[in-house]
C-alpha atoms as a PDB file:
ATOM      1  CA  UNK A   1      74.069 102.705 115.211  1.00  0.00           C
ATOM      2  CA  UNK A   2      77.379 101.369 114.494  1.00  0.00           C
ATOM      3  CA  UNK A   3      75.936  98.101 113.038  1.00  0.00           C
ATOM      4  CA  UNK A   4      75.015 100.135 109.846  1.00  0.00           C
ATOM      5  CA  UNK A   5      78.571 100.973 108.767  1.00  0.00           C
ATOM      6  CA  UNK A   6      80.909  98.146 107.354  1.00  0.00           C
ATOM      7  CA  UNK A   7      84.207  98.220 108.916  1.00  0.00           C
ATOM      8  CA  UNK A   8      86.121  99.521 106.357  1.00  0.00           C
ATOM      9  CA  UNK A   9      84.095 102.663 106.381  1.00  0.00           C
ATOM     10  CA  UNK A  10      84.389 102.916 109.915  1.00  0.00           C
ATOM     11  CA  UNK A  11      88.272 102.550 110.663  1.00  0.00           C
ATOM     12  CA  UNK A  12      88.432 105.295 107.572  1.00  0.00           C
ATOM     13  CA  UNK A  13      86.021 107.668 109.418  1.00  0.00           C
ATOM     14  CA  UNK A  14      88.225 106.676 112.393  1.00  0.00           C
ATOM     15  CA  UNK A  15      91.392 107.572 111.332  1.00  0.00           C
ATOM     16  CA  UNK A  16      89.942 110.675 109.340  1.00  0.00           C
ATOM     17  CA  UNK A  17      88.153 111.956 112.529  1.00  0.00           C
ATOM     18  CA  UNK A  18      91.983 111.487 114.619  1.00  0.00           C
ATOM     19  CA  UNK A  19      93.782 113.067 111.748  1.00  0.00           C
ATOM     20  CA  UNK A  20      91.345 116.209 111.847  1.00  0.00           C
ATOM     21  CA  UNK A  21      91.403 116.291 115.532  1.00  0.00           C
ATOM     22  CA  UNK A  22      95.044 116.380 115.792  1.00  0.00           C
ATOM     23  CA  UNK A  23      95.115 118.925 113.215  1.00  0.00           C
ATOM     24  CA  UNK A  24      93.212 121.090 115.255  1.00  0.00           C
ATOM     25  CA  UNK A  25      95.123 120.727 118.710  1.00  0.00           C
ATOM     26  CA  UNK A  26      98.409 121.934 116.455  1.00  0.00           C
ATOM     27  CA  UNK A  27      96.603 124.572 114.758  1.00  0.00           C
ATOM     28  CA  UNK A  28      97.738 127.562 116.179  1.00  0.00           C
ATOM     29  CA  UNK A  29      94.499 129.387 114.960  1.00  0.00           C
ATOM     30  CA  UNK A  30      92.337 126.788 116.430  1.00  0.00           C
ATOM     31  CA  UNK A  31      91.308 128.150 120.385  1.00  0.00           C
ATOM     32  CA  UNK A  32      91.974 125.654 122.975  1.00  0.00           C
ATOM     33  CA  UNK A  33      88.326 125.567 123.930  1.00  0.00           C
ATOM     34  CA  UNK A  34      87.071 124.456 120.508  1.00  0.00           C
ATOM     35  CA  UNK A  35      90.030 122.188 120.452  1.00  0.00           C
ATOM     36  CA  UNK A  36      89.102 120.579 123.387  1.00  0.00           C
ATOM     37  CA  UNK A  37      85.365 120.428 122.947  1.00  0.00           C
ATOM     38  CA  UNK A  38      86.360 118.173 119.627  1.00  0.00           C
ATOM     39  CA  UNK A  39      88.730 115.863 121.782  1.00  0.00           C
ATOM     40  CA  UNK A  40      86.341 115.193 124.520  1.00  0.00           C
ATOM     41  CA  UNK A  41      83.690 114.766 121.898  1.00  0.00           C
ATOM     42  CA  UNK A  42      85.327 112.173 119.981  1.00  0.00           C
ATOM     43  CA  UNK A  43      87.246 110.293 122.814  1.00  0.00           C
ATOM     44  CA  UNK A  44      83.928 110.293 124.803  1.00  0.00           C
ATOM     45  CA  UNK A  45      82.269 108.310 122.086  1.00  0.00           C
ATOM     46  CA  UNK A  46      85.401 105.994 122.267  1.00  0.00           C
ATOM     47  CA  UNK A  47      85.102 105.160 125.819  1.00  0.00           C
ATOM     48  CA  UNK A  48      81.308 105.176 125.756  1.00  0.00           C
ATOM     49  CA  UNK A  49      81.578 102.270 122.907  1.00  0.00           C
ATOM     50  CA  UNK A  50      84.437 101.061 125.122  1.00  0.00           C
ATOM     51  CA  UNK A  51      81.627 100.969 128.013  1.00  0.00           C
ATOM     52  CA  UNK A  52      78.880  99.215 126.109  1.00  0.00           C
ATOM     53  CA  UNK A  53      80.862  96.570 124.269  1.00  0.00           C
ATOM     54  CA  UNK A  54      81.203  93.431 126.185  1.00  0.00           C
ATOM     55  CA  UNK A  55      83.672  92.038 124.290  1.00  0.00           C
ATOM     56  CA  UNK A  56      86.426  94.889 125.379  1.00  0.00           C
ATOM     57  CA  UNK A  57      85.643  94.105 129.170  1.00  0.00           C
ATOM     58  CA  UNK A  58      86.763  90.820 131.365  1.00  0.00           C
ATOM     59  CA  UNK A  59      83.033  89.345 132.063  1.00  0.00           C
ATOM     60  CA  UNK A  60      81.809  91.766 135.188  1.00  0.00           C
ATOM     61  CA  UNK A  61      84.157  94.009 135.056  1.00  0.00           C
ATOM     62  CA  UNK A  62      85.267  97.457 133.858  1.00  0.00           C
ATOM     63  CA  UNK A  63      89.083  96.109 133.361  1.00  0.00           C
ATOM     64  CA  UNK A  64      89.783  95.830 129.506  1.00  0.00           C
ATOM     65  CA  UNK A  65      90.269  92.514 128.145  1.00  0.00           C
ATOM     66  CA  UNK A  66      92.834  91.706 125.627  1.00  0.00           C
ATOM     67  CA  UNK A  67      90.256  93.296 122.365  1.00  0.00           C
ATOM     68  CA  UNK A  68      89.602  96.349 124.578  1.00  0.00           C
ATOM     69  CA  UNK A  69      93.155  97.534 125.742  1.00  0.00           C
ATOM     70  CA  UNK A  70      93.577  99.912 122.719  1.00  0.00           C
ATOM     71  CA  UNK A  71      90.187 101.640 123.438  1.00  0.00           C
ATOM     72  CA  UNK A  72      90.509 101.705 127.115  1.00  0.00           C
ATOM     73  CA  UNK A  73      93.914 103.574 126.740  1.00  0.00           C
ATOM     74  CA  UNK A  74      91.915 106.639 125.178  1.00  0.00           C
ATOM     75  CA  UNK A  75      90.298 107.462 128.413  1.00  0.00           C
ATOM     76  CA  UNK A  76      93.653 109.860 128.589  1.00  0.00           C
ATOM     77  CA  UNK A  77      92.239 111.716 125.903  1.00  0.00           C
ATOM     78  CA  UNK A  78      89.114 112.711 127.329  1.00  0.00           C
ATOM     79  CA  UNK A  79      90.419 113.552 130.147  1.00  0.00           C
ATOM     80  CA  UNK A  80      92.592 116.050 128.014  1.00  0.00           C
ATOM     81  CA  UNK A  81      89.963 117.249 126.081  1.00  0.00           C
ATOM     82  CA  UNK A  82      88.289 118.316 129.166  1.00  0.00           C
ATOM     83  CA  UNK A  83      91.348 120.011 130.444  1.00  0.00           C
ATOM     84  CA  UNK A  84      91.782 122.143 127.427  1.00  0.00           C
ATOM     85  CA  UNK A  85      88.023 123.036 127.934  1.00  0.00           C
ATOM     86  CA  UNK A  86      88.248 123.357 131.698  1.00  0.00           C
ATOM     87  CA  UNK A  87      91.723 125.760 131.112  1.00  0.00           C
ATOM     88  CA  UNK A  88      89.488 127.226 128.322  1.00  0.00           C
ATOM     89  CA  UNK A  89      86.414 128.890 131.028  1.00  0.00           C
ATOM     90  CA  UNK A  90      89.219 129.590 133.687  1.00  0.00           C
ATOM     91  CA  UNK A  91      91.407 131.575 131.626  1.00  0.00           C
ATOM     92  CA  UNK A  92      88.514 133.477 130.446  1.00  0.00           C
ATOM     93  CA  UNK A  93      87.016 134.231 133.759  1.00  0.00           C
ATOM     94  CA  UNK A  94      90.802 135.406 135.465  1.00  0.00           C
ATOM     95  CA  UNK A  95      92.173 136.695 132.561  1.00  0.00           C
END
């Protein structure tokens, strides 16, 4: 799917997408739930590219190589982004 986009386009959509994400997490009007659904959302796609692009990998391996350290780091992120969500159902269901 990616093939169809030039570059350019892409690392603008990129940096658009991170801009409105972050936005969102700051928002004070934005619930943590929707929040985090958005931030496991786009970090998921990250790591899933991460997981089927060979060139981020060593050869056999799921260890980044030097191209994929800067994607591999965003695994953090999802695991945020399902926090927020996860915090999200909890509070609701003790609260």
């Amino acid at each position: 799917m990616l093939n169809r986009i030039p570059p350019t386009r892409f690392l603008r959509l990129l940096a658009a997408s991170e801009i409105a994400i972050g936005t969102a997490l700051l928002a004070p009007i934005v619930p943590n739930a929707l929040a985090g659904v958005a931030l496991t959302g786009f970090s998921g796609s990250l790591v899933t590219m991460y997981a089927r692009t060979p060139a981020l990998r060593k050869p056999g391996s799921i260890w980044p190589s030097q191209a994929g350290v800067a994607v591999s780091k965003d695994i953090w992120m999802l695991g945020i982004g399902l926090g927020l969500v996860a915090d999200a159902f909890t509070a609701d269901s003790h609260g």
